[in-house]
Protein backbone atom coordinates (compact mmCIF):
# COMPACT_ATOMS: atom_id res chain seq x y z
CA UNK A 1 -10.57 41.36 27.78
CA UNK A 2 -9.18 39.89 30.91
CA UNK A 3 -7.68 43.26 32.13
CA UNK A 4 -10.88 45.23 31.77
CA UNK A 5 -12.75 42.28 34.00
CA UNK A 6 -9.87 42.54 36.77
CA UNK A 7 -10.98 44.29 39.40
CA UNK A 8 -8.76 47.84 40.21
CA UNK A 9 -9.36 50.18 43.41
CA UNK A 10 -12.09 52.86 43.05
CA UNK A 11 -9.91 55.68 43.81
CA UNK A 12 -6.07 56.63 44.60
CA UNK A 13 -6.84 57.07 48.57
CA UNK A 14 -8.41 54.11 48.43
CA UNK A 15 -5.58 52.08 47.43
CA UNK A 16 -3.09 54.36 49.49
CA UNK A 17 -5.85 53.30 52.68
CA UNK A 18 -5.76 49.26 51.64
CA UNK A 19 -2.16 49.62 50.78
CA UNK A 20 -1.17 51.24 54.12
CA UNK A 21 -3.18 48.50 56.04
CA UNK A 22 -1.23 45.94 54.67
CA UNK A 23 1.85 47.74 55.84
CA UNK A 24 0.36 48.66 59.64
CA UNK A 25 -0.03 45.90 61.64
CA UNK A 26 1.40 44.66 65.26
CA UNK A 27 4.81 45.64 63.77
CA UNK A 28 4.32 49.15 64.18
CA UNK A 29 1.99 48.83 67.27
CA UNK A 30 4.83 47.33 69.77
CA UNK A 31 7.70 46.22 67.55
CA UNK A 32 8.55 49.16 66.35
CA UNK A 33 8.42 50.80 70.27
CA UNK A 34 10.16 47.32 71.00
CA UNK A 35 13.10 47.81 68.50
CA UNK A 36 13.82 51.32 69.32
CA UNK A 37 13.90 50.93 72.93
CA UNK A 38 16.87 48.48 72.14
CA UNK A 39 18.44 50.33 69.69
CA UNK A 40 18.88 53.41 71.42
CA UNK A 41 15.76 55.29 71.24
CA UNK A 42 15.53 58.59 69.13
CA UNK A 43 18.91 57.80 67.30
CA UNK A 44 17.31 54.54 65.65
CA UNK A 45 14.00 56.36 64.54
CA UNK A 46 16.23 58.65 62.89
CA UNK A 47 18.17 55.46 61.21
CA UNK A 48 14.61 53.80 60.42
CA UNK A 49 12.60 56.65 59.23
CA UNK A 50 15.61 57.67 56.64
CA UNK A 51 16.22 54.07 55.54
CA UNK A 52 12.43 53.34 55.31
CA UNK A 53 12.23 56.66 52.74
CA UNK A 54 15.30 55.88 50.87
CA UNK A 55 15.53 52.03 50.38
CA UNK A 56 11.96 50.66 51.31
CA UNK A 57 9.99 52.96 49.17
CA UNK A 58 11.54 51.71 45.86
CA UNK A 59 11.45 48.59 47.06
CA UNK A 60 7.97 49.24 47.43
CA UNK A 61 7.64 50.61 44.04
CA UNK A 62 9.45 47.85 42.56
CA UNK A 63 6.54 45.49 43.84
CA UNK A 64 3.85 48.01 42.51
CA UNK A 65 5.89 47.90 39.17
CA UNK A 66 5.44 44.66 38.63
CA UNK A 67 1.53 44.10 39.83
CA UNK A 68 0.39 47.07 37.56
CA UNK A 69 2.73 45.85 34.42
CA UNK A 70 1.19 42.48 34.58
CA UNK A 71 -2.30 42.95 36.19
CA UNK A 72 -1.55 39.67 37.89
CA UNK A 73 -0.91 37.84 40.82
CA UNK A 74 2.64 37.27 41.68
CA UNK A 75 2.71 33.73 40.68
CA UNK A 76 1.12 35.02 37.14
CA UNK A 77 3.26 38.25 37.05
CA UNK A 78 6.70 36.90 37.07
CA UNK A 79 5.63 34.30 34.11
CA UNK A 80 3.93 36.72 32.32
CA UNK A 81 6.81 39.25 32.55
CA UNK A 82 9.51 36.59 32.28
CA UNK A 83 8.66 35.46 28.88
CA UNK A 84 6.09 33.06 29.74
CA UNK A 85 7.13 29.01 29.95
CA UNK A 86 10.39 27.82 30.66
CA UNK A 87 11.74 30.19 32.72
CA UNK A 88 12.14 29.89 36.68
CA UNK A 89 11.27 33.31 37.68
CA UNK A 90 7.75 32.34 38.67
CA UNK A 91 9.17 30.57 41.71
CA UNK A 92 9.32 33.82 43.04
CA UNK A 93 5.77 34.63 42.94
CA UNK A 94 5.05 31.08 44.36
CA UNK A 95 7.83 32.27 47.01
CA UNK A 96 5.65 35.52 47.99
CA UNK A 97 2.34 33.60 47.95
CA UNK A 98 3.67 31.00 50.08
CA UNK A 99 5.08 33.79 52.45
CA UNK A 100 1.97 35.47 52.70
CA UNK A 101 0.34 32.05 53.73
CA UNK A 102 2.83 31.02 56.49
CA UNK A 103 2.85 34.46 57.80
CA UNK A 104 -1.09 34.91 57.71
CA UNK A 105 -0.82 31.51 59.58
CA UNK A 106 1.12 32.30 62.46
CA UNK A 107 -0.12 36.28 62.41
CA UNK A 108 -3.96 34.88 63.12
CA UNK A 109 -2.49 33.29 66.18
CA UNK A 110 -1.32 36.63 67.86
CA UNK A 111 -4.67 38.54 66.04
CA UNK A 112 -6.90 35.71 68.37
CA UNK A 113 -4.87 36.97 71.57
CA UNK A 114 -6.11 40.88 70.24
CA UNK A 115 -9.78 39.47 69.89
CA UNK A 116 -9.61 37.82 72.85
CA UNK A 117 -8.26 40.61 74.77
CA UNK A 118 -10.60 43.17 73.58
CA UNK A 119 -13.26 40.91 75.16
CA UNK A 120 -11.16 40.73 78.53
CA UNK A 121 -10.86 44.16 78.68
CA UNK A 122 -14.35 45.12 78.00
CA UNK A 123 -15.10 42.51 80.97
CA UNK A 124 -13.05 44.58 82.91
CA UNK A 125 -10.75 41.46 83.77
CA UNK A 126 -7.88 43.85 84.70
CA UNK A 127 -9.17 46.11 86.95
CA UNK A 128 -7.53 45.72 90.24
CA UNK A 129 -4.54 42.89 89.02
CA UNK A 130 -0.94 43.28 89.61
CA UNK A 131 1.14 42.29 87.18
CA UNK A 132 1.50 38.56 88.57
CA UNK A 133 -2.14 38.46 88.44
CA UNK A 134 -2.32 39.96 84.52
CA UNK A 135 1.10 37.52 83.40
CA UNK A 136 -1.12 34.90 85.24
CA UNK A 137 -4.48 35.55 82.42
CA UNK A 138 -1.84 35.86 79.85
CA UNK A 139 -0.97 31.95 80.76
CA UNK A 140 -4.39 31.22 81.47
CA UNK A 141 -5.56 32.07 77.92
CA UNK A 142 -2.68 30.92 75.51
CA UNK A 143 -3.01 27.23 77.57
CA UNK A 144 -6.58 27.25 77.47
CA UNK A 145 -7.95 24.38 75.58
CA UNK A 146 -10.47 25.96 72.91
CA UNK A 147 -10.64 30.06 73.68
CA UNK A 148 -7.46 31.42 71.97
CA UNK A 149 -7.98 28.99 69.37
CA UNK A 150 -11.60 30.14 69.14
CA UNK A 151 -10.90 33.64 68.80
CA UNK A 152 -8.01 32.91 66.21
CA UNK A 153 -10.91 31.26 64.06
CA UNK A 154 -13.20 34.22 64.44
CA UNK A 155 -10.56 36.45 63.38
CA UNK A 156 -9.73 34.57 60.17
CA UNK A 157 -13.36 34.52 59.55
CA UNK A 158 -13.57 37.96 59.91
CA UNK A 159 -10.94 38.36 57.30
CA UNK A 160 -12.01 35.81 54.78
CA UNK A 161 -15.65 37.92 54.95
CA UNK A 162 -13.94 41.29 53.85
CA UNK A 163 -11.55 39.88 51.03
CA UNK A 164 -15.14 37.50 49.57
CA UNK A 165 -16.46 40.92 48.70
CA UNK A 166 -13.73 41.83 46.50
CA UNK A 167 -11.37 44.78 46.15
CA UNK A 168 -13.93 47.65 46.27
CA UNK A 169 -16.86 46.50 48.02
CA UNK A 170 -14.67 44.74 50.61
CA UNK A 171 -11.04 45.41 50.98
CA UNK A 172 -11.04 49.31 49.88
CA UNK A 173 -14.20 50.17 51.57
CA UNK A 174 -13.21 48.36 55.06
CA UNK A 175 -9.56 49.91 55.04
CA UNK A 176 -11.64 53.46 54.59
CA UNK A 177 -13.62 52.90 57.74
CA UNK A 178 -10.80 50.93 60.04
CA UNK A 179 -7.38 52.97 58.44
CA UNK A 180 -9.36 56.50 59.90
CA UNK A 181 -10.63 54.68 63.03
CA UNK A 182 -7.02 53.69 63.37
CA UNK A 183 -5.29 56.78 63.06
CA UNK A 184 -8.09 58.58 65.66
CA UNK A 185 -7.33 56.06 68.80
CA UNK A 186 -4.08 56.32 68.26
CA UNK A 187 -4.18 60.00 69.34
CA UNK A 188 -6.24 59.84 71.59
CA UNK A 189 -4.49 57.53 73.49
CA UNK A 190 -1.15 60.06 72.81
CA UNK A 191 -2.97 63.00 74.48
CA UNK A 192 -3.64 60.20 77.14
CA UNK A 193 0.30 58.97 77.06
CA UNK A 194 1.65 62.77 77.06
CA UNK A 195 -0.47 63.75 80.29
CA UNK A 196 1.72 61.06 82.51
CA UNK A 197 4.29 62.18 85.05
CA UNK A 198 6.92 60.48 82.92
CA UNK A 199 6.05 61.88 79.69
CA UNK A 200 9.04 64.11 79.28
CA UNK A 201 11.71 61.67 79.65
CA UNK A 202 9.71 59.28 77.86
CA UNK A 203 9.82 61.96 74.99
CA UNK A 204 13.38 62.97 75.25
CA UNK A 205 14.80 59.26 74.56
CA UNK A 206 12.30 58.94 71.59
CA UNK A 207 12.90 62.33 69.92
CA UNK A 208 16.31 63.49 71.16
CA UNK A 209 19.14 61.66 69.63
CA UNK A 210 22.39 60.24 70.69
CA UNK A 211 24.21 59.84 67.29
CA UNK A 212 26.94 58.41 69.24
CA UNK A 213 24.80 55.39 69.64
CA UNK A 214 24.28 54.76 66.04
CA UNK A 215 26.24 51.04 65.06
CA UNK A 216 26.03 48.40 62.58
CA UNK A 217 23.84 46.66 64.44
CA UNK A 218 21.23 49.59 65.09
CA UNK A 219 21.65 50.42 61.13
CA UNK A 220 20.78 46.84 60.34
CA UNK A 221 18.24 46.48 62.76
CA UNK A 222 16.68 49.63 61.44
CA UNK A 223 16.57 48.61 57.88
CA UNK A 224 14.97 45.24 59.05
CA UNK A 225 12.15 47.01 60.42
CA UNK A 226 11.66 48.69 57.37
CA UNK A 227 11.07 45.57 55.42
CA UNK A 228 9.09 44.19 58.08
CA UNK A 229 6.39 46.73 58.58
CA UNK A 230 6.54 47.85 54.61
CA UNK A 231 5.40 44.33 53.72
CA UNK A 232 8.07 44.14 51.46
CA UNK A 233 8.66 40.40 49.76
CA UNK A 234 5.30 38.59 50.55
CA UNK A 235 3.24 39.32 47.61
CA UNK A 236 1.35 42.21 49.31
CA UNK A 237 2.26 44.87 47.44
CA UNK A 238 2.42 42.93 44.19
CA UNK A 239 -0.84 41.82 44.18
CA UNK A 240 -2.51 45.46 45.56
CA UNK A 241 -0.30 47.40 42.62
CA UNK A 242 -1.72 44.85 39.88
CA UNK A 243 -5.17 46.87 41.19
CA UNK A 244 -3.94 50.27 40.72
CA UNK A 245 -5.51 52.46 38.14
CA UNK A 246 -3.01 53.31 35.08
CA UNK A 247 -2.63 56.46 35.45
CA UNK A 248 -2.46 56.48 39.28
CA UNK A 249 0.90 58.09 40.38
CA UNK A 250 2.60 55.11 41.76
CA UNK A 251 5.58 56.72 42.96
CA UNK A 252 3.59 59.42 45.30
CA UNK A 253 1.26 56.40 46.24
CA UNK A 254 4.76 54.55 48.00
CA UNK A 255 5.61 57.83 48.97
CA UNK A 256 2.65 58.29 51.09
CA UNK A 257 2.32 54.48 51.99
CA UNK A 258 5.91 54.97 53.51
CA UNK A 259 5.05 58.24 55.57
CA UNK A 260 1.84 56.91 57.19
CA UNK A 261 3.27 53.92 58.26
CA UNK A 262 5.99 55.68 59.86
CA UNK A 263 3.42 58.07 61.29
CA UNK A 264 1.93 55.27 62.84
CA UNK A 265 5.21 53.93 64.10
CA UNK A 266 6.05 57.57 65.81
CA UNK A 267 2.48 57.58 66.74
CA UNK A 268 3.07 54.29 68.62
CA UNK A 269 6.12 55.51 70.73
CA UNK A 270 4.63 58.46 71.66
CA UNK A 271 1.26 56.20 73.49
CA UNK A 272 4.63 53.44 74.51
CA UNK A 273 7.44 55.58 75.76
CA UNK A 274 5.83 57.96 78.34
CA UNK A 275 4.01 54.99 80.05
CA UNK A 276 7.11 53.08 80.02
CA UNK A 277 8.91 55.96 81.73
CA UNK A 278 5.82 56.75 84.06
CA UNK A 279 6.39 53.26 85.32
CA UNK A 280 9.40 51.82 84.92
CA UNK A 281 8.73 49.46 82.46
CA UNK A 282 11.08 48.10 79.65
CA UNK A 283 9.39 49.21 76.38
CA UNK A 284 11.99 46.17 74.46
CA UNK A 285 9.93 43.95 75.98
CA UNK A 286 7.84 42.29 72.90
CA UNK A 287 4.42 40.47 72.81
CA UNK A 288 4.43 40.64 77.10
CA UNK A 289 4.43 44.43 76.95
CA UNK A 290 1.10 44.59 74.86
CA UNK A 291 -0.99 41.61 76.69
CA UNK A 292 0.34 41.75 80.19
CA UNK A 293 2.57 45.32 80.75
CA UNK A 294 0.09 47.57 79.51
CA UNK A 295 -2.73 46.65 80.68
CA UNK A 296 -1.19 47.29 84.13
CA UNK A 297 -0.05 50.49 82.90
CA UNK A 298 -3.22 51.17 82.30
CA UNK A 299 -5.53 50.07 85.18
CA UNK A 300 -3.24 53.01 86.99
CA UNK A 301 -4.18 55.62 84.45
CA UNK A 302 -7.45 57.63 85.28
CA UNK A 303 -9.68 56.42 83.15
CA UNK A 304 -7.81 53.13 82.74
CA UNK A 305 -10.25 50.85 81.99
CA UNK A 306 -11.58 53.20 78.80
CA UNK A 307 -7.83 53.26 78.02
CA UNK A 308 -7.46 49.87 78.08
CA UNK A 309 -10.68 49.06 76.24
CA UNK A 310 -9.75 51.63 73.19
CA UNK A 311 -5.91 50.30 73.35
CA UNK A 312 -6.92 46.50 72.40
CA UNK A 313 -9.49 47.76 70.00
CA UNK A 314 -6.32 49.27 68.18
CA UNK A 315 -4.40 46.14 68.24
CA UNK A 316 -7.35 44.87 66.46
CA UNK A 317 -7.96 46.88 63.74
CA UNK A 318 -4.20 47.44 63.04
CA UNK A 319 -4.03 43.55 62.77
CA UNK A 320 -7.32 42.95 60.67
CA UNK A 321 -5.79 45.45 57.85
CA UNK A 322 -2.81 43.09 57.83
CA UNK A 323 -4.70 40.26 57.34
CA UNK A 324 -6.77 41.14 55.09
CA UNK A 325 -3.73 41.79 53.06
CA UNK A 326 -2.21 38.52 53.07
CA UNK A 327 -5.95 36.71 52.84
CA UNK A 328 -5.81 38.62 49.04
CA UNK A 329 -2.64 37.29 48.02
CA UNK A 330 -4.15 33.98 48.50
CA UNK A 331 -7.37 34.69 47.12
CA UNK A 332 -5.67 36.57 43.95
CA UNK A 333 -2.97 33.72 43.35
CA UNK A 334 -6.17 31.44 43.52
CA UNK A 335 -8.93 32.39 41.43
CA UNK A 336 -5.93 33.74 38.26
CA UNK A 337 -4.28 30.58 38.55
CA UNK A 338 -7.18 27.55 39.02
CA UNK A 339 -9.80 29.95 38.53
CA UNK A 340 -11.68 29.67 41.70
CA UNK A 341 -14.50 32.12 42.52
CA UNK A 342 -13.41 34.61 44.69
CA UNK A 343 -15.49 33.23 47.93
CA UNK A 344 -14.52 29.73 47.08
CA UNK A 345 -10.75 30.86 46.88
CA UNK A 346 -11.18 32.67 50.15
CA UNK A 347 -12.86 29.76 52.28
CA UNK A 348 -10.07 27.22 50.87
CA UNK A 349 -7.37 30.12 51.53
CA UNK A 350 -8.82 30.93 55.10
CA UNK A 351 -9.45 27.27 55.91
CA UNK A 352 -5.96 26.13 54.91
CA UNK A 353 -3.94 28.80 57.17
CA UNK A 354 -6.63 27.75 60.07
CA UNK A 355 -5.31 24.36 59.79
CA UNK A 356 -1.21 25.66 60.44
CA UNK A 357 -2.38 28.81 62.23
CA UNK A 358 -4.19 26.52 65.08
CA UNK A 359 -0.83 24.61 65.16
CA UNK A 360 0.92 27.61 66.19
CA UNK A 361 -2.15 28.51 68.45
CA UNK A 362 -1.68 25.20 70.59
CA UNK A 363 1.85 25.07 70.38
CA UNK A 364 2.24 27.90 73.16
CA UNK A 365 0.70 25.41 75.47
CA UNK A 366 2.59 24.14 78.51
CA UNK A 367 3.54 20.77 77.50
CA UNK A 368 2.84 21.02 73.91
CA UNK A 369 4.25 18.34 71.62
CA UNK A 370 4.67 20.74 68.74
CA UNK A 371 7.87 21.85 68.66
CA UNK A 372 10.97 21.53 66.65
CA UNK A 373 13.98 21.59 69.42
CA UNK A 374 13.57 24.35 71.13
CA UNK A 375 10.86 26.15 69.10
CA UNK A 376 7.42 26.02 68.95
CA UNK A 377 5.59 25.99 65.65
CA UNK A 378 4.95 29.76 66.10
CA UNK A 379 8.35 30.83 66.55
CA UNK A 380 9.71 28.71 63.56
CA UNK A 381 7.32 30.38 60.86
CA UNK A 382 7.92 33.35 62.04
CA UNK A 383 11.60 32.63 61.55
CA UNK A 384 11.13 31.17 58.38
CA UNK A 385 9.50 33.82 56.84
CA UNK A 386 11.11 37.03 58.28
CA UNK A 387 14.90 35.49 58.01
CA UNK A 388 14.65 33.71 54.90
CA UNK A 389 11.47 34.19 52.74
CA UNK A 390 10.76 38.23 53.15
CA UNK A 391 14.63 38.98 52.47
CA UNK A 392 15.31 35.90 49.50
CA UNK A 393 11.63 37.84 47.91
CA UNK A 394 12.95 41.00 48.13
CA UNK A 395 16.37 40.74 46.75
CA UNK A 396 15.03 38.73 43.66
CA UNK A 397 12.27 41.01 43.14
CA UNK A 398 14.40 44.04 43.00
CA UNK A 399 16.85 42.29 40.86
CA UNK A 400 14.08 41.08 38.28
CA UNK A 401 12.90 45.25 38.07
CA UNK A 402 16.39 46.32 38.03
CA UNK A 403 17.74 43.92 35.75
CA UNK A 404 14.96 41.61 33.83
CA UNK A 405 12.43 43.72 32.90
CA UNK A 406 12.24 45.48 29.69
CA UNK A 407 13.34 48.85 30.69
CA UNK A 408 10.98 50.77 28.37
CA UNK A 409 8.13 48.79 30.96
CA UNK A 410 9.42 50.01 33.77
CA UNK A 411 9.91 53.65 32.53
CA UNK A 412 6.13 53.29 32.18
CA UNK A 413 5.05 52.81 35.23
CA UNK A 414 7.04 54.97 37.05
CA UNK A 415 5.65 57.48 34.72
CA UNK A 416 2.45 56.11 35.12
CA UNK A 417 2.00 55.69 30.85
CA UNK A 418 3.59 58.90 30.02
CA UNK A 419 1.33 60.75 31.45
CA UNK A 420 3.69 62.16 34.40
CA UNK A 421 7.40 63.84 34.42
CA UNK A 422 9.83 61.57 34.56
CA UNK A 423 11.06 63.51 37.55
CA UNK A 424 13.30 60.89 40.09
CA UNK A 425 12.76 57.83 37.74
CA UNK A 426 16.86 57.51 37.22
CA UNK A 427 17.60 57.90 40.97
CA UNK A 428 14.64 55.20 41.82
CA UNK A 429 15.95 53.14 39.17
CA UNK A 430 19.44 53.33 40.34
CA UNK A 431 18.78 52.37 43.92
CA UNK A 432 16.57 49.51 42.56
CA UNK A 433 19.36 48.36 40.39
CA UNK A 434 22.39 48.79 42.77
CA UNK A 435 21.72 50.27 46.53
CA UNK A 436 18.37 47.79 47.03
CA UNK A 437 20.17 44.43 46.45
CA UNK A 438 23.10 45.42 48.62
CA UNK A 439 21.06 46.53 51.79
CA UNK A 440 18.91 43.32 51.26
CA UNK A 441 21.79 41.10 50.84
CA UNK A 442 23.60 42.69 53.89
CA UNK A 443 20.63 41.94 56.39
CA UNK A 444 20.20 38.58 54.76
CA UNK A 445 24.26 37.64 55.69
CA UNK A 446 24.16 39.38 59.03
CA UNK A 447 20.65 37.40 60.09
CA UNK A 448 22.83 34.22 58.94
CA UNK A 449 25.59 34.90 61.06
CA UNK A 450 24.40 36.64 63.88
């Protein structure tokens, strides 16, 4: 009786929309631009878009694998699937939940600067800066004493509002509207990008490869990026498979999860690269290229301030179907486990991250006590999670598919019930099993002693 009350997704695009949110976010935006422009341009695409196909999308099924078997959260999944009491496994959902709330913590603190920024750019508070003037706002509005936090707040609340009105009336619907709004500013500010004097170099370094350039280190970084902007090993994708339909082909579902996020990605270095090749800019350049670098770029462009407007609206959206995500693995680990209602789960979920997320918020201020040696609360969940957390979840989740679960379970799934060919179950199953834990371990060790 309790899996016919569960909620599921109305339809297969819709999960593939929600799903796909939870996978586009800042990362693809500028760290993906950010990460090829130091890794050697067209030749690490190449690297990232194979690795992302081959090794994140069964990780990605390996998560949907075990949210649909259990029709659980991830704290409720691994117990349910590990034999109930007595067994440790459930650590790892706790892991993933935890993950998700550290990460949603820190993320709201960067999806403020978007909010706020959408609102200076709509105030036309660029037009006519140079870029001492824009890095000058940039400091201005991180030290301020209430705004960034302010807008940080809003944008939680924002979040918290979608996931209270449940998986299809909130979370399905919204990533309908926002993933389609998405993917149309995103080209139109690529026809913008390509019309730039520097477009053509810009191009050539994203899309024509040196292979000679190809290392360890760009392989690595490449497969990090993967995991990064798949979601893989916060609970994400656990807790959005335990709402897919039965029948619903999960492997085509990762499939196409994969290839829109990397369309974004591409998408993303075609609007980055010509405008850092128009004017000289250094598209490696992180969080300063998207709040003080670009909107110089773009106060140059004809039509800059339209540009401008459109770009931060982007940064929003992108970052509200990330958060929304994470919200949901609170909410779900919340009302399955102390059986909360689903709006009380989400206040308690969305006023607990406020209370570390403002931490990180105020700890970019000049002066700020709140910091750890050298880092500020910010920068040390953000290490936390993406060095330790995301890659530890990972490599236990695919050894817990590969290796725990009852074989004839997973067979099921990845033929959705029997009711599709088996088709590249052994091959999935083999890089679950074998390929997965190596690459995970591999980053893990060379993020330890790099």
């Amino acid at each position: 009786m309790a899996e016919k009350k569960r909620e599921t997704f109305g339809s297969k695009l819709g999960f593939i929309m929600a799903t796909a949110g939870s996978a586009l976010g800042l990362g693809n935006i500028y760290r993906f631009p950010c990460e090829a422009g130091a890794n050697g341009g067209a030749a690490f695409v190449i690297v990232y878009l194979a690795l992302a196909l081959v090794i994140g999308t069964p990780l990605m099924i390996s998560e949907f694998v075990i949210g649909r078997n259990s029709r659980s959260n991830p704290v409720g999944a691994f117990r349910k699937l590990s034999g109930g009491k007595g067994t440790a496994w459930p650590v790892v959902g706790y892991l993933g939940v935890l993950c998700a709330f550290l990460i949603l913590a820190f993320y709201t603190t960067v999806a403020g600067w978007t909010l706020g920024y959408l609102g200076k750019s709509a105030a036309g508070h660029f037009a006519g800066q140079d870029l001492a003037a824009i890095q000058r706002q940039f400091s201005d509005f991180t030290n301020h004493p209430w705004l960034p936090i302010l807008c940080q707040l809003a944008f939680l609340a924002l979040t918290a509002v979608v996931v209270m009105r449940g998986v299809k009336g909130g979370i399905e619907r919204w990533s309908k509207i926002l993933m389609p709004m998405l993917l149309v500013i995103m080209v139109v500010l690529c026809v913008k990008s390509l019309t730039l004097s520097g477009a053509r170099e810009g191009l050539e370094f994203f899309f024509k490869p040196d292979f000679s350039k190809i290392t360890g280190k760009v392989v690595l970084s490449a497969l990090g990026q993967s995991f990064f902007s798949l979601s893989i090993g916060m609970g994400a994708l656990i807790t959005y498979g335990s709402y897919l339909g039965r029948r619903d082909n999960m492997v085509s579902s990762a499939v196409s999860v994969t290839l829109a996020d990397a369309l974004v990605a591409i998408l993303a270095g075609v609007i980055i690269f010509p405008a850092a090749f128009s004017f000289g800019i250094q598209p490696e350049a992180g969080a300063s290229l998207a709040f003080t670098t670009l909107p110089l770029v773009f106060q140059q462009m004809t039509g800059g301030y339209f540009f401008c407007l459109i770009f931060f609206l982007l940064l929003v959206i992108a970052t509200l179907t990330s958060t929304i995500s994470l919200l949901e693995v609170i909410v779900a680990a919340l009302t399955e486990e102390l059986r909360l209602s689903r709006t009380k789960a989400a206040l308690l979920g969305a006023v607990g991250t406020a209370v570390i997320g403002v931490l990180a918020t105020m700890s970019f201020r000049a002066g700020s006590p709140l910091h750890i040696g050298a880092k500020t609360v910010f920068d040390l969940l953000d290490q936390i999670t993406a060095l330790y957390m995301m890659p530890i979840g990972g490599l236990l989740i695919v050894l817990f598919v590969g290796w725990k679960m009852k074989r004839g379970d997973v067979m099921d799934e990845l033929t959705s019930h029997q009711t599709l060919r088996p088709g590249l179950r052994k091959a999935i199953l083999f890089i679950i099993k074998y390929i997965a834990p190596v690459a995970i371990a591999v980053i893990f060790v060379s993020q330890l002693v790099g």
